[in-house]
Protein backbone atom coordinates (compact mmCIF):
# COMPACT_ATOMS: atom_id res chain seq x y z
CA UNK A 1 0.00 0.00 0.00
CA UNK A 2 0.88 3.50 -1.01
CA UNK A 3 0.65 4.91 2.25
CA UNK A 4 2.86 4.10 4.99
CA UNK A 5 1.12 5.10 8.58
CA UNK A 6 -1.93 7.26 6.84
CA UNK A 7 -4.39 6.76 4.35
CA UNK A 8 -1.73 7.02 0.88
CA UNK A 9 1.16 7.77 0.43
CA UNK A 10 2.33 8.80 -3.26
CA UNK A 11 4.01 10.17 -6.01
CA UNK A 12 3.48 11.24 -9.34
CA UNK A 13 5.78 13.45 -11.70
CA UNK A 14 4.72 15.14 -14.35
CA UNK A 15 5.00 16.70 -17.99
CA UNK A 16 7.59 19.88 -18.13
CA UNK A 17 8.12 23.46 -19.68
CA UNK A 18 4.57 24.59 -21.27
CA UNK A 19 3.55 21.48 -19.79
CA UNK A 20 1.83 20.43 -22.65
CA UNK A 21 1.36 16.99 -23.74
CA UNK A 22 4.23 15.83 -26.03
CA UNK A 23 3.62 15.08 -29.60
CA UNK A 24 3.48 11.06 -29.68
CA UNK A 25 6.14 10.90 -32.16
CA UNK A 26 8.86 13.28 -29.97
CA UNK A 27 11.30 11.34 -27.78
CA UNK A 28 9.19 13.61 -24.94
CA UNK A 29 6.38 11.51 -25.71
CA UNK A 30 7.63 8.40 -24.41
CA UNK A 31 8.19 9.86 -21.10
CA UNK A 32 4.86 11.45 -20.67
CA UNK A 33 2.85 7.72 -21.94
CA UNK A 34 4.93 6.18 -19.03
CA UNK A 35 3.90 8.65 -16.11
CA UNK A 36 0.42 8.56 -17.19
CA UNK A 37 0.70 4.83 -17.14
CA UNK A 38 2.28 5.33 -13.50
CA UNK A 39 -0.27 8.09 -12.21
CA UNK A 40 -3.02 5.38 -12.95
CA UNK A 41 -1.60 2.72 -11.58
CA UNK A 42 -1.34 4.72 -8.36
CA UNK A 43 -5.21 5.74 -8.85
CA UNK A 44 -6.20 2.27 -8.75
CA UNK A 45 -4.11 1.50 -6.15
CA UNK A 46 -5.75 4.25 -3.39
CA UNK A 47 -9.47 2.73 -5.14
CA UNK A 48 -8.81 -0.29 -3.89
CA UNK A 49 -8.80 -1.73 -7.47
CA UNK A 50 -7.19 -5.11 -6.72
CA UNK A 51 -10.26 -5.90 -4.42
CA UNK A 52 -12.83 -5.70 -7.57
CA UNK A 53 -11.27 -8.53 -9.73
CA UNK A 54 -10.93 -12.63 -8.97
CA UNK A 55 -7.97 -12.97 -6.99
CA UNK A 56 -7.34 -9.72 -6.12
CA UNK A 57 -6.08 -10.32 -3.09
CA UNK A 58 -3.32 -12.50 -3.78
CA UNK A 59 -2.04 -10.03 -6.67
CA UNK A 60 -1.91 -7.48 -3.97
CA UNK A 61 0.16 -9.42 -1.30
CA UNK A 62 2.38 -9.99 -4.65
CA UNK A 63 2.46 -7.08 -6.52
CA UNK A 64 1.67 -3.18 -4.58
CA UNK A 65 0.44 -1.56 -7.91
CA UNK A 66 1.23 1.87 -5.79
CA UNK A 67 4.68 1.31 -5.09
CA UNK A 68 4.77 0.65 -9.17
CA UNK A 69 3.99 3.68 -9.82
CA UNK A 70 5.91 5.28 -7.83
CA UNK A 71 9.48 3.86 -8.53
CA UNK A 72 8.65 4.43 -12.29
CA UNK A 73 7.90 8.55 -11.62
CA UNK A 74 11.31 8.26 -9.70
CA UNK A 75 13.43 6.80 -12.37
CA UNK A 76 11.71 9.13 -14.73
CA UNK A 77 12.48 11.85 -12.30
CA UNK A 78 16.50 10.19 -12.21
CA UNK A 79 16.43 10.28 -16.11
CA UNK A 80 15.17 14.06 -16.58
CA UNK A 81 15.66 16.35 -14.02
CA UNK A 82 19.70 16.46 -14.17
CA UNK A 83 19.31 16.80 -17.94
CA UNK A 84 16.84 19.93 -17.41
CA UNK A 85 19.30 21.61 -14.77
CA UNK A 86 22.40 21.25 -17.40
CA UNK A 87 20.73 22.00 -20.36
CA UNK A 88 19.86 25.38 -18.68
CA UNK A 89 22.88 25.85 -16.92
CA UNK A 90 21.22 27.69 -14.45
CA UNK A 91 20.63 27.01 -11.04
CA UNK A 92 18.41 29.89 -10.35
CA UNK A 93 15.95 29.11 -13.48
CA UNK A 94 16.43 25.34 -12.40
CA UNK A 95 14.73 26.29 -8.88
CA UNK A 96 12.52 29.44 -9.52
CA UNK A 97 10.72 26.42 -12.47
CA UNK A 98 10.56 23.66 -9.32
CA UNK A 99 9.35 25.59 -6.88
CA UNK A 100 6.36 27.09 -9.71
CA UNK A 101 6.08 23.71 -10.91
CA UNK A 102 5.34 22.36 -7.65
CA UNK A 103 3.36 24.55 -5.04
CA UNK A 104 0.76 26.00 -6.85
CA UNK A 105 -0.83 22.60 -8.15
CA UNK A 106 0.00 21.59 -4.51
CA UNK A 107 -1.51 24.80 -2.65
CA UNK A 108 -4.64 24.42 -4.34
CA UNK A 109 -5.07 20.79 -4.16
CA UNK A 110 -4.88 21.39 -0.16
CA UNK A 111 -7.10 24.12 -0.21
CA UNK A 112 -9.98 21.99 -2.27
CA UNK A 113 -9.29 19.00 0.10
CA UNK A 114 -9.79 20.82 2.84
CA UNK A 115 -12.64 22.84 1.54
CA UNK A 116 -14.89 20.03 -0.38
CA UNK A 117 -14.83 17.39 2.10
CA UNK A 118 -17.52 16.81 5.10
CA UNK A 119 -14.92 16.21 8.41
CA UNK A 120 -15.26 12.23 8.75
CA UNK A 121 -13.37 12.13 5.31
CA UNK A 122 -9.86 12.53 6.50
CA UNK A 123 -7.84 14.22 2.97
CA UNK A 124 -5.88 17.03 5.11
CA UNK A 125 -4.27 15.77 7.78
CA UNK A 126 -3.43 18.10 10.37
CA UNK A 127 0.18 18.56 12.25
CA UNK A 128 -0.91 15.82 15.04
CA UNK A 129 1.24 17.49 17.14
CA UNK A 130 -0.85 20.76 18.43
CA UNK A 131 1.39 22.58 16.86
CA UNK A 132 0.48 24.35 13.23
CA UNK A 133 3.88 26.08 12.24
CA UNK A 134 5.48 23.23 12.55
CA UNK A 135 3.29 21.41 10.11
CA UNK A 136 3.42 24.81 7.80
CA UNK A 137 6.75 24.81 7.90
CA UNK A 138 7.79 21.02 7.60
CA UNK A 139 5.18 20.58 4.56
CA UNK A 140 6.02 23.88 3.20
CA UNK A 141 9.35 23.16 2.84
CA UNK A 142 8.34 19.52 1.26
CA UNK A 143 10.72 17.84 3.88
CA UNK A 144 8.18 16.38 5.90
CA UNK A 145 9.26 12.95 5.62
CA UNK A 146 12.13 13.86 6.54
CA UNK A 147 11.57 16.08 9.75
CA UNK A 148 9.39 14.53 11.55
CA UNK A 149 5.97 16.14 10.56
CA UNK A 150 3.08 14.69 9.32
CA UNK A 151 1.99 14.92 5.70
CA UNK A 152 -0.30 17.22 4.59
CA UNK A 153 -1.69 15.25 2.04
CA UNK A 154 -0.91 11.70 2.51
CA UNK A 155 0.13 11.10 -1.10
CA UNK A 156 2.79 14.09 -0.78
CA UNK A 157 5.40 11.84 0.88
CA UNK A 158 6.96 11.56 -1.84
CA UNK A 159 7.66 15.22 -2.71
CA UNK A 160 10.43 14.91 -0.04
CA UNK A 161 12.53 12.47 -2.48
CA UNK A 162 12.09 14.88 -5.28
CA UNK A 163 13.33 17.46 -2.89
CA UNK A 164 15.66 15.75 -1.39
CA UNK A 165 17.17 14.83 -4.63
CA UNK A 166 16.91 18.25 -6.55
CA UNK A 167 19.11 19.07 -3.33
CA UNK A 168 21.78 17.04 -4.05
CA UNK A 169 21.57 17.02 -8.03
CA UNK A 170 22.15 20.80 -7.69
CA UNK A 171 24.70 20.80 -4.94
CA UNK A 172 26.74 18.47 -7.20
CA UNK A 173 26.01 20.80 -10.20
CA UNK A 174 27.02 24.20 -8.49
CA UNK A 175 30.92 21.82 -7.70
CA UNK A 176 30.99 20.22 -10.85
CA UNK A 177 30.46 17.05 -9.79
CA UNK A 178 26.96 16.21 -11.60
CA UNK A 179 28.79 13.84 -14.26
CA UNK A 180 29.27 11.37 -10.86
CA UNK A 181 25.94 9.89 -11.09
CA UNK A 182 27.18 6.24 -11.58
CA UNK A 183 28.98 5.99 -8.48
CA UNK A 184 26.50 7.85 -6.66
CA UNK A 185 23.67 5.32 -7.12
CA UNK A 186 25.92 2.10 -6.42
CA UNK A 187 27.46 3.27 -3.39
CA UNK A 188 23.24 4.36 -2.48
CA UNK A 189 22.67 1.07 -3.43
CA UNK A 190 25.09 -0.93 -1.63
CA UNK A 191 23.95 1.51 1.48
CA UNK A 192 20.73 0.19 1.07
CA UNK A 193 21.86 -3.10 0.96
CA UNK A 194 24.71 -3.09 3.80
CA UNK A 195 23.00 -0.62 6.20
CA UNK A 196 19.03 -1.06 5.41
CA UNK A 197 18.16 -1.46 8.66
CA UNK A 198 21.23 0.14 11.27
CA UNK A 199 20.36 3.73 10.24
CA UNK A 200 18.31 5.15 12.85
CA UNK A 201 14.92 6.75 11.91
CA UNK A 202 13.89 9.85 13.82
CA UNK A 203 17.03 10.22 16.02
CA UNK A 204 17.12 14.15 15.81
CA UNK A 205 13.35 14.13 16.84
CA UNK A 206 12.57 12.12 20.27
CA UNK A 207 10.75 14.88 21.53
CA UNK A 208 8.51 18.10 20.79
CA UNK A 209 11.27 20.96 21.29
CA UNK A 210 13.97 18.56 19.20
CA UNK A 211 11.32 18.62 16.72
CA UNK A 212 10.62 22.01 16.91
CA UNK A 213 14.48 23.05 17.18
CA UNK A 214 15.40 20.79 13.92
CA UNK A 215 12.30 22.60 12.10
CA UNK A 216 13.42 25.70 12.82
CA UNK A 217 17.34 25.02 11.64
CA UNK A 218 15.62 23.39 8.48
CA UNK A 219 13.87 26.53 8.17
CA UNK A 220 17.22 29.16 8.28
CA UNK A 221 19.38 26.33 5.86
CA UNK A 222 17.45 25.64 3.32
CA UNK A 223 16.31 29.41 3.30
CA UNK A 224 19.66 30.38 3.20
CA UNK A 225 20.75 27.78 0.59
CA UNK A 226 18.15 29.08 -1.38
CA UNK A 227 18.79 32.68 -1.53
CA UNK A 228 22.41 31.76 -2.69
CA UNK A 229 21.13 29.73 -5.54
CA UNK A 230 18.83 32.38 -6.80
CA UNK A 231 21.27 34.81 -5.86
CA UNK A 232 22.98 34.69 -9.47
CA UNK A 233 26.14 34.88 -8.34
CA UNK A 234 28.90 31.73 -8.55
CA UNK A 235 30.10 31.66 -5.13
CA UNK A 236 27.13 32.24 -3.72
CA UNK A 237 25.58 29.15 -5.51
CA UNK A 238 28.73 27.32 -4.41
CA UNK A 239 27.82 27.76 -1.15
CA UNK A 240 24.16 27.08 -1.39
CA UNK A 241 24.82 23.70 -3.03
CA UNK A 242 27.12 22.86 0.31
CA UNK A 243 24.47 23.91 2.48
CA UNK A 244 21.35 22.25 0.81
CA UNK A 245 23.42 19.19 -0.42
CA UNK A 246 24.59 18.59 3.13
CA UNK A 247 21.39 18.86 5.31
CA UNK A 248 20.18 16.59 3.06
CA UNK A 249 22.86 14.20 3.53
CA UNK A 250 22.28 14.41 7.19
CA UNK A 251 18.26 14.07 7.01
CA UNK A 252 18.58 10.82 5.28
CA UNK A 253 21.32 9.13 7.55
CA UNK A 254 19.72 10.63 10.80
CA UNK A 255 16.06 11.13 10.11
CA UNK A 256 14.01 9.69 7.60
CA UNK A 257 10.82 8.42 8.78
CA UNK A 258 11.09 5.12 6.21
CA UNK A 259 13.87 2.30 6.80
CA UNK A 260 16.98 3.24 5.58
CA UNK A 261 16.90 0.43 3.12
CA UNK A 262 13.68 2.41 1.34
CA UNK A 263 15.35 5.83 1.10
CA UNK A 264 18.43 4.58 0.14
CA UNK A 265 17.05 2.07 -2.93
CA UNK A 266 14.75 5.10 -3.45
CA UNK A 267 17.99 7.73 -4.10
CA UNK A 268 20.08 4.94 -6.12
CA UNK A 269 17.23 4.40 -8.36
CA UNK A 270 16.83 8.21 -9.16
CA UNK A 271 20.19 8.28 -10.36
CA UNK A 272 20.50 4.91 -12.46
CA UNK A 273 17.67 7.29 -14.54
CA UNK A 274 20.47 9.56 -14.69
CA UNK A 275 23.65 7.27 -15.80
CA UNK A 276 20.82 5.97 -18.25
CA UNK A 277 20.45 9.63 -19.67
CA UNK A 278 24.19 9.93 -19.76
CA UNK A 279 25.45 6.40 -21.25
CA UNK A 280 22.39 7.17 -24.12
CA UNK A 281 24.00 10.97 -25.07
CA UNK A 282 27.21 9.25 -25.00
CA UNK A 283 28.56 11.03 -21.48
CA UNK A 284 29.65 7.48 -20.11
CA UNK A 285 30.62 4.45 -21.39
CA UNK A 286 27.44 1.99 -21.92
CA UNK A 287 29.21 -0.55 -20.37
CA UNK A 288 29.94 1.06 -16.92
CA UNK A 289 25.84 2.14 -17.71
CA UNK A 290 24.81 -1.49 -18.06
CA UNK A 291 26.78 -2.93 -14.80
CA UNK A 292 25.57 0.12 -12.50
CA UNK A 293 22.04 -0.08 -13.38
CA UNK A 294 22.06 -3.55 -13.05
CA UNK A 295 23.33 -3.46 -10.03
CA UNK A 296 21.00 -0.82 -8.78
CA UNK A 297 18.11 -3.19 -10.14
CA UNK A 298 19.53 -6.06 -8.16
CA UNK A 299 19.86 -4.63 -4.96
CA UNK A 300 16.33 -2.85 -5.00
CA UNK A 301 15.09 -6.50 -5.61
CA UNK A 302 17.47 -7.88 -3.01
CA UNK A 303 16.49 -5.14 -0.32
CA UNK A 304 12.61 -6.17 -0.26
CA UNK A 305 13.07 -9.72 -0.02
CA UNK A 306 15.77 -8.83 2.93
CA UNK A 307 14.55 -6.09 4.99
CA UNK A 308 11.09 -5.50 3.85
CA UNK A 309 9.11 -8.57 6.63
CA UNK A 310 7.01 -8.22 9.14
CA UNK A 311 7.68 -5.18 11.07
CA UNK A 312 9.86 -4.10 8.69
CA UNK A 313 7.45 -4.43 5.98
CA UNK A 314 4.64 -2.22 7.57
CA UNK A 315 6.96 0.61 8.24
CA UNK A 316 6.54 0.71 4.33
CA UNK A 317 3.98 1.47 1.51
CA UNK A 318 4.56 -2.75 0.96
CA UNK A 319 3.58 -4.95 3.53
CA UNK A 320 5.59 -8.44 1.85
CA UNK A 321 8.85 -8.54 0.48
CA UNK A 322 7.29 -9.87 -2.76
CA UNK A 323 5.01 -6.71 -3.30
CA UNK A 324 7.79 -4.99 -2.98
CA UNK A 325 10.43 -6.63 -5.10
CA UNK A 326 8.15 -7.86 -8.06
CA UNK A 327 6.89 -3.80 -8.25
CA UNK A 328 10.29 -2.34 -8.07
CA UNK A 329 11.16 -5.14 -11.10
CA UNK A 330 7.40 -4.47 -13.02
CA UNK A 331 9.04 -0.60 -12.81
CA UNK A 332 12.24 -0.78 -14.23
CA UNK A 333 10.84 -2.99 -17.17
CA UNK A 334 8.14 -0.89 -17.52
CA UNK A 335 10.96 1.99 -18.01
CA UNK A 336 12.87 -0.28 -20.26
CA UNK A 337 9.81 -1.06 -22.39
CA UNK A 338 9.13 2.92 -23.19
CA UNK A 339 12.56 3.41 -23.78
CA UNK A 340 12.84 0.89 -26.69
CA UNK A 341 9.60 2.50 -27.81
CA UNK A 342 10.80 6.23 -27.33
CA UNK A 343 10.90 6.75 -31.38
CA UNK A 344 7.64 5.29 -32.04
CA UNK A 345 4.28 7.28 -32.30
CA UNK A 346 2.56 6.44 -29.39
CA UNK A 347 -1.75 7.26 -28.92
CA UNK A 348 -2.07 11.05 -27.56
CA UNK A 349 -3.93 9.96 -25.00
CA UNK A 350 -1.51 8.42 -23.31
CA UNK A 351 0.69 11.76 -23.84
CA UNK A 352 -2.04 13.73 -22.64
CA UNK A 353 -2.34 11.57 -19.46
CA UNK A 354 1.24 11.95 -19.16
CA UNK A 355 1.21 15.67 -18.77
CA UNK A 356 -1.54 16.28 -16.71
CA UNK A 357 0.05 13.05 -14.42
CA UNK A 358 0.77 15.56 -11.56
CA UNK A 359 -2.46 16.82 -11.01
CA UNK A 360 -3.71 13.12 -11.42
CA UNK A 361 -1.62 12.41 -8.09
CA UNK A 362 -2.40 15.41 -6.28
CA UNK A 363 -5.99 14.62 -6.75
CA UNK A 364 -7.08 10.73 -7.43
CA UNK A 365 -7.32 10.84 -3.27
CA UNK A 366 -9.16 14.40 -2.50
CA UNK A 367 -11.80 13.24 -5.39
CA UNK A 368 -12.16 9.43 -3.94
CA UNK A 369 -12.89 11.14 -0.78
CA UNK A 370 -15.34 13.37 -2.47
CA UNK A 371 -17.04 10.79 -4.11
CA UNK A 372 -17.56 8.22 -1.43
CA UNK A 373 -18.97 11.16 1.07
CA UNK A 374 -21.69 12.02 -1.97
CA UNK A 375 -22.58 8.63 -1.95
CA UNK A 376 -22.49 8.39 2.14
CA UNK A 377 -20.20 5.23 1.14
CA UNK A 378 -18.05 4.68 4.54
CA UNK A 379 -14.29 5.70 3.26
CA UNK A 380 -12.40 2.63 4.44
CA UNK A 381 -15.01 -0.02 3.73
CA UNK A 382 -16.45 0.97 0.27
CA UNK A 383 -14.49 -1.73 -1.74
CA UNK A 384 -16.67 -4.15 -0.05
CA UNK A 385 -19.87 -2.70 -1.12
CA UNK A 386 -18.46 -2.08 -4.36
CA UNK A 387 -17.28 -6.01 -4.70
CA UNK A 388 -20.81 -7.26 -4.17
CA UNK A 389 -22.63 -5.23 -7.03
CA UNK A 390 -23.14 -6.59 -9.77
CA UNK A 391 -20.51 -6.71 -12.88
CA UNK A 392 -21.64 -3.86 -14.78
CA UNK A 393 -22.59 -1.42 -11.63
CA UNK A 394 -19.74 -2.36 -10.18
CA UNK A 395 -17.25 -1.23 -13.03
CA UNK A 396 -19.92 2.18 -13.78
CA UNK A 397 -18.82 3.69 -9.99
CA UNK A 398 -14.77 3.06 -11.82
CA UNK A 399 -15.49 4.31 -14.55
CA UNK A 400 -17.28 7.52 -13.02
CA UNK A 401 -14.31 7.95 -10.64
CA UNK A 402 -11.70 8.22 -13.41
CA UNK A 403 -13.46 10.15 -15.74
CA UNK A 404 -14.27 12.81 -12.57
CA UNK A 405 -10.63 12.57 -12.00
CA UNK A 406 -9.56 13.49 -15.48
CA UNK A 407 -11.89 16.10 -15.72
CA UNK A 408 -10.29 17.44 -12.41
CA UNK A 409 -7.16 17.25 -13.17
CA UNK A 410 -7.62 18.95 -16.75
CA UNK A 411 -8.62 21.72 -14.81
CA UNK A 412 -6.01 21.80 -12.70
CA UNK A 413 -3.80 21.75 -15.13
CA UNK A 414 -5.29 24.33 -17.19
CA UNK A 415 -5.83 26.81 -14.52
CA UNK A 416 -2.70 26.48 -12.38
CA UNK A 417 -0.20 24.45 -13.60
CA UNK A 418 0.34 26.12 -16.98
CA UNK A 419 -0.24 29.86 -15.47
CA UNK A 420 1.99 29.60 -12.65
CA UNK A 421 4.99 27.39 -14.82
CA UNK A 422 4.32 30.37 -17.50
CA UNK A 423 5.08 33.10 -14.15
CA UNK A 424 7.56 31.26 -13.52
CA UNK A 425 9.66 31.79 -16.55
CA UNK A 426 8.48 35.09 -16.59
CA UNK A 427 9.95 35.97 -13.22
CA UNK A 428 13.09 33.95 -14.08
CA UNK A 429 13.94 36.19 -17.27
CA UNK A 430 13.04 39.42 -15.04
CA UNK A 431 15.54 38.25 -12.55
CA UNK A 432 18.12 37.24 -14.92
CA UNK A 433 17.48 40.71 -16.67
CA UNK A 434 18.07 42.61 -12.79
CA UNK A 435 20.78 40.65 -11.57
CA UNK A 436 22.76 38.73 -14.54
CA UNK A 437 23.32 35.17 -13.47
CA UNK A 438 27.11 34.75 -13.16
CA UNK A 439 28.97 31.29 -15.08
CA UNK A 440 29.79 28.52 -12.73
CA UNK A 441 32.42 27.62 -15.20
CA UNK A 442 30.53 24.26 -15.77
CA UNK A 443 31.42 21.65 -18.90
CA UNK A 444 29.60 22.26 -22.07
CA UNK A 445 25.88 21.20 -21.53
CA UNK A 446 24.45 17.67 -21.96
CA UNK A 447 23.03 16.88 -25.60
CA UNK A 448 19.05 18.80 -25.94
CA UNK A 449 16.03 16.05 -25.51
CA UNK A 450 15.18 15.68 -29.34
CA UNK A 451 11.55 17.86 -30.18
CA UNK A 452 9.53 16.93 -32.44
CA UNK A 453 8.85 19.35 -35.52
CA UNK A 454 6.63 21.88 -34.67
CA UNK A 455 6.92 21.91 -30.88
CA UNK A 456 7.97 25.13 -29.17
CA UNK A 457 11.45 24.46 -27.85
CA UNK A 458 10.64 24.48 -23.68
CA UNK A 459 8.31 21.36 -24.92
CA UNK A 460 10.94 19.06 -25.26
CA UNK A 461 11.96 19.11 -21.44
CA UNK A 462 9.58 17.35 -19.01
CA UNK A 463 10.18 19.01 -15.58
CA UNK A 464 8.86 16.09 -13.42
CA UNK A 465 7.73 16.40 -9.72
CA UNK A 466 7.31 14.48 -7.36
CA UNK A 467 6.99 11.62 -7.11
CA UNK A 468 7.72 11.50 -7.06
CA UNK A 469 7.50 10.40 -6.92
CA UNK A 470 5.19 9.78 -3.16
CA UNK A 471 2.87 6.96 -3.97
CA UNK A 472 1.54 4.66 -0.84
């Protein structure tokens, strides 16, 4: 299950610049069809979906169709997201489009949760501490996971990954390390396998004043690290990278509210998308490409069918070690299916699914919610009701559910996400107008994602959030 502690947990990422769907020809496409494969298999995981079909049950204790979809929005987060930061060459443009990418669509997806549902449906949790800054301040700054707060949304776990790794993807960009990604996600990975279960969770946070002290130093770092990346000049951005890279670094092997085998198979597999991205523009050699991702591969399989039992196993969004393993496998081949179909034309509506993916995550809970209070259905017992109808009623509540969903998250997409990415390159250019962004001296720029003829050039990049990837 998706959701580890609270009702889901989740992840989706989602199309990029314009974030239009990609023509189904452009290598963009291929990318978008596989999120919008992901953000539905996360849908149907939070509906219960496995409960409506012979032998549901046993595919579930097998196969956790959330934590599918979530692995494959991280890899596709791994693959893309360095490539968008290089191609720019700017960190400031690289954060002023995550940070408009992310918190609008996110802002309002709170508000309407908290707004459209009657109490009894739990969408908004709370801080659960008595506290509210503390739960502004630990979602706000998308860390949540890894401070100690509860979620806002349940699904947004996973927007600490994407953080976290936009942290450390930049930090190694503003030192000119980003080309490292290979031996970055083996040594993650052989953390994850060595260490999946010695590094503490929660040791910074025993109590409410260590909670509330780390909040607060979260607050001033990553503020501060932030300023100096926007700051547009070199040594400022130097410094940033230290400062955001680091906490990070200390989060995860102090912490993280998962098992230290999750986070860590979580970060390797972000970048094997990367060394995937480089070994295909020719930046590494394919065999170093084909013997780190492997190994990456291996040890997420390994990890579950190690670590992830019993008590282990419900501190995650997979309760058996085979849910785990056989959806971490089902992801990569997923990836490695698109890829080999990445120059074929592939049916727009899987593109268009693919670029309105983010809203689909944000939202496929809030709307369940909505739905099952309209109906009076009780929230964690509907699937039984819905199992006994009849064949055709049955499948007409599914069917209604997705196509609300899609209709919701057009909107959302149309009214948000495209205004607020558009500000967002607006504001960039005004800033880069005032205060000239200075050269950090960096290699010449990865290879361009291929567009297609006739797409504007920002459609070729697919700025993907979060996950993440969080799916559960």
């Amino acid at each position: 299950m998706i959701t580890k502690g609270l009702p889901t947990r989740w992840t989706a990422r989602t199309a990029g610049r314009g974030e239009r769907a990609a023509a189904p020809g452009s290598r963009l496409g291929w990318l978008d069809a596989l999120r919008g494969v992901a953000a539905l298999a996360v849908a149907a995981h939070h509906f219960q979906i496995l409960t409506l079909i012979p032998h549901g049950g046993y595919i579930a204790a097998h196969f956790d169709l959330g934590f599918y979809g979530v692995i494959a929005f991280f890899i596709v987060s791994g693959y893309i997201i360095p490539a968008s930061l290089e191609r720019r060459g700017d960190v400031r443009a690289f954060w002023i489009s995550r940070i408009f990418r992310i918190y609008p669509a996110l802002i309002v997806s709170m508000v309407l949760s908290e707004c459209i549902r009657p109490y009894s449906y739990h969408v908004l949790t709370f801080d659960g501490y008595g506290h509210h800054l503390l739960w502004l301040a630990g979602n706000g700054l998308n860390l949540s996971d890894m401070l100690g707060v509860v979620n806002a949304l349940g699904i947004s776990w996973t927007l600490t990954y994407e953080m976290l790794f936009y942290f450390f993807v930049s930090s190694l960009f503003t030192v000119a390390w980003h080309r490292r990604s290979t031996p970055i996600a083996v040594v993650a990975a052989a953390i994850a396998l060595v260490l999946g279960v010695s590094i503490p969770s929660y040791s910074l946070t025993h109590s409410l004043p260590e909670l509330r002290n780390l909040v607060a130093a979260a607050v001033a770092v990553v503020g501060m690290g932030m300023l100096c990346m926007v700051s547009g000049k070199a040594g400022l951005a130097r410094i940033g990278g230290l400062l955001l890279g680091g906490f990070g670094l200390l989060l995860v092997f102090t912490n993280g509210r998962d098992p230290a085998y999750e986070t860590f198979t979580i970060l390797a597999t972000m970048f094997a998308g990367t060394v995937i991205y480089r070994a295909q523009h020719g930046q590494i050699e394919r065999i170093e490409a084909w013997l780190s991702v492997g190994f990456v591969v291996v040890a997420g399989a390994m990890v579950g069918w190690m670590y992830n039992r019993g008590a282990m196993g419900n501190a995650t969004s997979t309760f058996t070690w085979q849910a785990w393993t056989n959806a971490y496998l089902g992801a990569w081949a997923s990836f490695g299916l698109f890829f080999l179909l990445r120059n074929r034309r592939l049916p727009r509506a899987m593109t268009w699914l693919g670029a309105v993916s983010f809203s689909v995550y944000l939202l496929h809970w809030p709307v369940k919610e909505f739905l099952l209070s309209r109906l009076g259905w009780d929230p964690y017992y509907y699937y039984y009701k819905l199992a006994a109808m009849p064949f055709a009623e049955r499948w007409s509540y599914v069917a209604g559910y997705v196509a609300v969903l899609l209709v919701a998250s057009w909107l959302m997409h149309r009214l948000v996400e495209l205004p607020f990415q558009n500000l967002g390159r607006k504001l960039t250019k005004a800033a880069n107008r005032r205060w000239p962004q200075q050269s950090l001296e960096q290699p010449a720029p990865v290879a361009a994602v291929a567009v297609a003829p006739g797409q504007p050039a920002g459609a070729a990049e697919p700025e993907l959030t979060g996950t993440g990837a969080g799916l559960s």
